[in-house]
Protein backbone atom coordinates (compact mmCIF):
# COMPACT_ATOMS: atom_id res chain seq x y z
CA UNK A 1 0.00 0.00 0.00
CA UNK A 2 1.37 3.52 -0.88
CA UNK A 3 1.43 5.81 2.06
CA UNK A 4 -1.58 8.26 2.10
CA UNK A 5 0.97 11.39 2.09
CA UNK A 6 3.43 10.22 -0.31
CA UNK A 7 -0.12 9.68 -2.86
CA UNK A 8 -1.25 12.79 -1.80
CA UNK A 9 2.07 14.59 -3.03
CA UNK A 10 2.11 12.69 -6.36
CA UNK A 11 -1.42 13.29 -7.08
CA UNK A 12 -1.11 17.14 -6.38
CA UNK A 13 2.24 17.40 -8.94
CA UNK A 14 -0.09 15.38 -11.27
CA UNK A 15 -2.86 17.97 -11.40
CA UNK A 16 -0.60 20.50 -11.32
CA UNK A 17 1.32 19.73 -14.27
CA UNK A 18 -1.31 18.79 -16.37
CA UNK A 19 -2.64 22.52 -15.45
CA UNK A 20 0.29 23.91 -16.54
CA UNK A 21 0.05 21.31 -19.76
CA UNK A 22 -3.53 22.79 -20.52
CA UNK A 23 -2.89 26.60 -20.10
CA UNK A 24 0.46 25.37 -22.25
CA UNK A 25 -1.68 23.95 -24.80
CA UNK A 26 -4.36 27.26 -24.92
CA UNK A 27 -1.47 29.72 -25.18
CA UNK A 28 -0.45 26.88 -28.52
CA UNK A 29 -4.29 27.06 -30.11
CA UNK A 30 -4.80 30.75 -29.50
CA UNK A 31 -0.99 31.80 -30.95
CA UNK A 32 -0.10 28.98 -32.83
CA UNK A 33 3.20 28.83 -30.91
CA UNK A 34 5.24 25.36 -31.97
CA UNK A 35 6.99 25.84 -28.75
CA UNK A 36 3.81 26.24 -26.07
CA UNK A 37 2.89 22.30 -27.58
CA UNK A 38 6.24 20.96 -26.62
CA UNK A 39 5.91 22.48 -23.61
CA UNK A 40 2.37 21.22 -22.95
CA UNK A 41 3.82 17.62 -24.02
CA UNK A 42 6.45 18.20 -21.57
CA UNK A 43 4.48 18.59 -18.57
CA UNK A 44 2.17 15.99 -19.62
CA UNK A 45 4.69 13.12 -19.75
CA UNK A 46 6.78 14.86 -16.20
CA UNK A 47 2.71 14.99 -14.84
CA UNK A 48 2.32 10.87 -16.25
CA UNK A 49 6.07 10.24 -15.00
CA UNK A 50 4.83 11.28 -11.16
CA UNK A 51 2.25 8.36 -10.68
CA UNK A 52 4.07 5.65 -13.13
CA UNK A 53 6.84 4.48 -10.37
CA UNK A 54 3.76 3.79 -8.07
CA UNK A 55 1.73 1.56 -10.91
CA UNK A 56 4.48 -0.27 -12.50
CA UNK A 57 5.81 -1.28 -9.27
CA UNK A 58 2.52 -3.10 -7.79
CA UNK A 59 0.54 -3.54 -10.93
CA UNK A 60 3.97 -5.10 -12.85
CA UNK A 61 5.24 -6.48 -10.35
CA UNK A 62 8.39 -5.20 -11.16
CA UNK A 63 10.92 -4.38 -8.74
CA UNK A 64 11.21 -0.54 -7.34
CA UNK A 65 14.54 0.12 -9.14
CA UNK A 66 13.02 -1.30 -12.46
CA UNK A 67 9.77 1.28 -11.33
CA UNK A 68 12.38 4.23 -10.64
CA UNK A 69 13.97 3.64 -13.97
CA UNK A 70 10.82 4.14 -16.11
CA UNK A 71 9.49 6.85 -14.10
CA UNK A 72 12.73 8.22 -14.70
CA UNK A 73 12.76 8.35 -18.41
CA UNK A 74 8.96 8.99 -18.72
CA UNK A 75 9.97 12.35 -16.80
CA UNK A 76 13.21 12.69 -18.40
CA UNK A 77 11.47 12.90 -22.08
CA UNK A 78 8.98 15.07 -20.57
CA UNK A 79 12.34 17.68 -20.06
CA UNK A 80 13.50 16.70 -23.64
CA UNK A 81 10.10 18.34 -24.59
CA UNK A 82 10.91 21.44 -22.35
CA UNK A 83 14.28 22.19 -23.41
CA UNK A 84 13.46 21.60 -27.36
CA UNK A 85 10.64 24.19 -26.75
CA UNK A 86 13.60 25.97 -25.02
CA UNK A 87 16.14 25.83 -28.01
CA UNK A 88 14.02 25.28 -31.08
CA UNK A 89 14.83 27.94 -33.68
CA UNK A 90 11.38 29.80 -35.17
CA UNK A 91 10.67 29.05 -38.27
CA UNK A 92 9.34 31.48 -40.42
């Protein structure tokens, strides 16, 4: 059983970056901004990457460094998405 504070945490970073993924994803539809929909990919996949460790580990059965290691790159790509909305060149 996850502790009730520990799912509390993740559950609050998981609304919160999906918030931040849907005002991301707005400011993308109502400017047409290539860089607001990485960034709204981003924080869904760092949002997705909070509650992952939990499910892999007791739904998979996996062990918790096997859990770690995909919640790990789940959140990792989600920063990919950040920084290439970071660096990307306009086109144009």
């Amino acid at each position: 059983m996850i502790a009730p504070p520990v799912l509390i945490v993740k559950l609050i970073t998981l609304v919160l970056s999906l918030l931040v993924a849907y005002l991301a994803y707005h400011g993308y539809r109502r400017n047409q901004s290539a860089p607001m929909l990485y960034v709204s990919v981003g924080f869904v996949f760092i949002g997705v990457g909070t509650i992952c460790e939990g499910l892999v580990y007791r739904l998979l059965d996996t062990s918790l460094q096997s859990a770690a290691v995909v919640q790990a790159l789940i959140v990792s790509s989600g920063l990919l998405f950040i920084l290439a909305s970071l660096t990307r060149r306009p086109t144009g």
